[in-house]
Protein backbone atom coordinates (compact mmCIF):
# COMPACT_ATOMS: atom_id res chain seq x y z
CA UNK A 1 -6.55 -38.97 -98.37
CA UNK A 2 -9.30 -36.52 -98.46
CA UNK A 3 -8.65 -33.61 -101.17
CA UNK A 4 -9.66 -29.78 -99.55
CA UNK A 5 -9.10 -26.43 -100.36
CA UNK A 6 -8.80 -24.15 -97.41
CA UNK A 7 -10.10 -20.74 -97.55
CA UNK A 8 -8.83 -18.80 -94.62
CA UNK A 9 -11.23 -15.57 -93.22
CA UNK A 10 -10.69 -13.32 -90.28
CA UNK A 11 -13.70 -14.45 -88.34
CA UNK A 12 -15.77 -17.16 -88.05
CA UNK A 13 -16.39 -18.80 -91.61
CA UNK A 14 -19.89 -19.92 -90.94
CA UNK A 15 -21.26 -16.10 -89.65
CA UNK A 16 -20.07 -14.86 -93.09
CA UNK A 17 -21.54 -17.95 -94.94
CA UNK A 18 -22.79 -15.70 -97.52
CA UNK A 19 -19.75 -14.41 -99.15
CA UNK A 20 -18.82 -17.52 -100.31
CA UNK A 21 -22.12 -18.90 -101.70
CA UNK A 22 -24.85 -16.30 -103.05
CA UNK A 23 -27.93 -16.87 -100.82
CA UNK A 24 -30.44 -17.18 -103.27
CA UNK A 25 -28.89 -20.47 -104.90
CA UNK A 26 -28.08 -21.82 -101.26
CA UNK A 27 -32.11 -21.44 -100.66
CA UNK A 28 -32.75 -23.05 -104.22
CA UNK A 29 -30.85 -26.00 -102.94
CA UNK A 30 -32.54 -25.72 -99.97
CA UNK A 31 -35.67 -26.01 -101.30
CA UNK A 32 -34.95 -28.82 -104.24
CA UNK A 33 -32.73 -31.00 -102.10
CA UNK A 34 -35.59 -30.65 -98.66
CA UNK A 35 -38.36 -31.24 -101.28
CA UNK A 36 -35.96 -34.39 -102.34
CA UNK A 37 -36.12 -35.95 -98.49
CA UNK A 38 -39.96 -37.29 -99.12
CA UNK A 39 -39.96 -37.73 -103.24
CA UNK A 40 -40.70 -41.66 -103.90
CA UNK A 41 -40.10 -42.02 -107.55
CA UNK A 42 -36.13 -42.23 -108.15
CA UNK A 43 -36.64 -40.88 -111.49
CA UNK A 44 -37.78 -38.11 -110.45
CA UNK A 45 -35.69 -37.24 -107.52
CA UNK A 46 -32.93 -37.68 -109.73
CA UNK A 47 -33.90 -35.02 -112.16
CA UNK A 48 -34.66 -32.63 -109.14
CA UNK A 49 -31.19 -33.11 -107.68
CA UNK A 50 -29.08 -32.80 -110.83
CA UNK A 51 -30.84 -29.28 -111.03
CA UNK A 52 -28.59 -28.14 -108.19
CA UNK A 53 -25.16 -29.46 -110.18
CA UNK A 54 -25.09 -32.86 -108.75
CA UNK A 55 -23.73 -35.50 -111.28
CA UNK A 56 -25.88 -38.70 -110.78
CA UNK A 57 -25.30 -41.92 -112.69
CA UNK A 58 -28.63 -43.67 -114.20
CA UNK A 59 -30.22 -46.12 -111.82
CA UNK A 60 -28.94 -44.94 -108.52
CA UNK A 61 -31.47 -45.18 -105.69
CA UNK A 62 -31.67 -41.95 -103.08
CA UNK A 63 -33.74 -43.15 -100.13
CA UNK A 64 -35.96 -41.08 -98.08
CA UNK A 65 -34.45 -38.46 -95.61
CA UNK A 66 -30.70 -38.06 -97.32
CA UNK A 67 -28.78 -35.17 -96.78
CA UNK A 68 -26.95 -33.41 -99.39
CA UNK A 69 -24.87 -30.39 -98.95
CA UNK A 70 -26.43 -27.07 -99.77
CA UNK A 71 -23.83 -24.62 -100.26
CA UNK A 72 -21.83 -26.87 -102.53
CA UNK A 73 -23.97 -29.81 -104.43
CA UNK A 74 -22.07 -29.24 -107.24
CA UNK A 75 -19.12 -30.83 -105.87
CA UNK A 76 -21.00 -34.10 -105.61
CA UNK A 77 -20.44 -36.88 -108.00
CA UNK A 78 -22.30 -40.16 -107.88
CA UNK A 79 -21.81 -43.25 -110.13
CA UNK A 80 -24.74 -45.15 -111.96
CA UNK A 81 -26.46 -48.32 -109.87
CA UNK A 82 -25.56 -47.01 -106.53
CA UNK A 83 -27.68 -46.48 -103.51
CA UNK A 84 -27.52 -43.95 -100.94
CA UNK A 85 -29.40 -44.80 -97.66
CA UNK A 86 -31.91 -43.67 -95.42
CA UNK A 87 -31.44 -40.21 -93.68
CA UNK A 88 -27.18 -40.38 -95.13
CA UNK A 89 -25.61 -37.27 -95.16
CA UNK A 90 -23.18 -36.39 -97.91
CA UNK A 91 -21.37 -33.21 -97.44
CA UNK A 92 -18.27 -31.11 -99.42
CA UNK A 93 -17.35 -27.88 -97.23
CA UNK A 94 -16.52 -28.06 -93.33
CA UNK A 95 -16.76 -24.57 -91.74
CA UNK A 96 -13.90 -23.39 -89.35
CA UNK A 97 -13.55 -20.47 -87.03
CA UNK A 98 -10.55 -19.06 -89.25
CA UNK A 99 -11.74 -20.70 -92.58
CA UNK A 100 -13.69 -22.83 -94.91
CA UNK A 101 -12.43 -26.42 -96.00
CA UNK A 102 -14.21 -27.46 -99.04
CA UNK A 103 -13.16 -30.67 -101.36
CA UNK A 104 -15.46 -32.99 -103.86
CA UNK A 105 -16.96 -35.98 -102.76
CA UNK A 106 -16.85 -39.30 -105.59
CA UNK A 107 -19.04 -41.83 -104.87
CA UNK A 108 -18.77 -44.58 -107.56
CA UNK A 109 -20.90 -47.08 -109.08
CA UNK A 110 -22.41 -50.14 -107.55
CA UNK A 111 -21.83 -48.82 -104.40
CA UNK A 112 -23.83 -49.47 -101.35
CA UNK A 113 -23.80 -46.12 -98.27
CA UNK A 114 -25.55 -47.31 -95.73
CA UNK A 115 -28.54 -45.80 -93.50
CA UNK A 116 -27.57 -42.78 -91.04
CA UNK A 117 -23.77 -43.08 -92.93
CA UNK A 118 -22.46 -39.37 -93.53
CA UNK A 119 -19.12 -39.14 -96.06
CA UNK A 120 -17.04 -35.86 -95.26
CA UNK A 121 -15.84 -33.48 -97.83
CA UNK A 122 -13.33 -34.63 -99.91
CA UNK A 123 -13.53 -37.93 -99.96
CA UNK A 124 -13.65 -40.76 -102.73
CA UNK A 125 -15.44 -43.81 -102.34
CA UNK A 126 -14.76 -46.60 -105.22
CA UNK A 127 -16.44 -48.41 -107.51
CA UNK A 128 -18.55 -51.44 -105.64
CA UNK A 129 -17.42 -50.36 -101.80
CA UNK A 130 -19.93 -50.74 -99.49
CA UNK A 131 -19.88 -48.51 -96.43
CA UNK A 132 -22.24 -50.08 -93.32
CA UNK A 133 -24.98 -48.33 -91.40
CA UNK A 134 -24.06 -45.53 -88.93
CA UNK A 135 -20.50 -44.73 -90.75
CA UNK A 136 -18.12 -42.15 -90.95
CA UNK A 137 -16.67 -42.22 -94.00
CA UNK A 138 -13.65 -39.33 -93.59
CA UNK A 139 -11.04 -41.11 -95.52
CA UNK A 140 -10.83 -42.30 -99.33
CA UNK A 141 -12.32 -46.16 -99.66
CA UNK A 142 -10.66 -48.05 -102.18
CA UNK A 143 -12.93 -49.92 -104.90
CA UNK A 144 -14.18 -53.39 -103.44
CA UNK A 145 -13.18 -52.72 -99.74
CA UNK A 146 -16.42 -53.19 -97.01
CA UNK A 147 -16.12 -50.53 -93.76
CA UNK A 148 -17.92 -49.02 -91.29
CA UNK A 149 -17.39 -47.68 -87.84
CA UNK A 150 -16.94 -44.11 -86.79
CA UNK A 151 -14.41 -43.39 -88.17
CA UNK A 152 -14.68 -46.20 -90.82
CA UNK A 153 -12.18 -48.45 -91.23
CA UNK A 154 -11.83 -51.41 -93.47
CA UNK A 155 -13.78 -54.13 -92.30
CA UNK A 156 -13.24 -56.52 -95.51
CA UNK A 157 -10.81 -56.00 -98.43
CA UNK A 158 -11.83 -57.01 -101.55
CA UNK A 159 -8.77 -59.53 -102.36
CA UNK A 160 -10.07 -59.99 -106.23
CA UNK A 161 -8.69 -55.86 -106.59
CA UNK A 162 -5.13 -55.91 -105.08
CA UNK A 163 -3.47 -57.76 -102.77
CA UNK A 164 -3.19 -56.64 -98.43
């Protein structure tokens, strides 16, 4: 179940972007999380990305091209040992023509997200999931469980966490 918070404006969220985000920090983030796209060294593209507000666990691997939300980075949480792959997107608001939808995204540790993947706002992935290439992840995925598909669905529960 994917937790948002609507925000509800007379006219099209999106044109009026900057009253709910001050545009200088939304071109910091910008700036840090497009510099982020081609950085190599993990290390290091970890340190640039928790500037923004993102948690990130210790040894999580961010491969080249990912896509982390701008406005709202801060609302990103990722676990320790997990990887995030090539060109994923990760995003926490969803603009609307008569509001703004914006909810956390947990990604936990030992996870796997798989190339091209993108996870929608609000949405919790657990502990050791793996989500397969070309995904989308709109839905909470329980601790264990292997999906993909757009939308995702559960491909393979993990039996050893609770019973189907």
């Amino acid at each position: 179940m994917r937790r948002l918070t609507f925000f509800r404006t007379s006219k099209n969220s999106l044109h009026h972007w900057k009253s709910f985000k001050n545009p200088l920090i939304v071109a910091r983030n910008f700036a840090i999380i497009e510099f982020c796209k081609f950085v190599p060294s993990m290390r290091v593209k970890r340190a640039l990305l928790r500037l923004t507000g993102m948690k990130i666990g210790s040894d999580t691997s961010i491969a080249l091209g990912v896509q982390f939300d701008i406005f709202f980075p801060e609302d990103i949480e990722i676990g320790s040992n997990t990887i995030i792959g090539y060109r994923a997107t990760i995003i926490t608001h969803e603009f609307l023509v008569k509001g703004l939808k914006r909810g956390p995204v947990k990604i936990g540790s030992n996870v796997l997200v798989g190339a091209n993947s993108t996870v929608l706002a609000g949405v919790e992935i657990g502990d050791g999931a793996i989500v397969s290439a070309m995904s989308l992840v709109n839905n909470d995925v329980k601790a264990g469980d292997f999906v993909g598909g757009v939308p995702a669905r559960i491909l393979k529960v993990n039996n050893n966490s609770r019973k189907r």
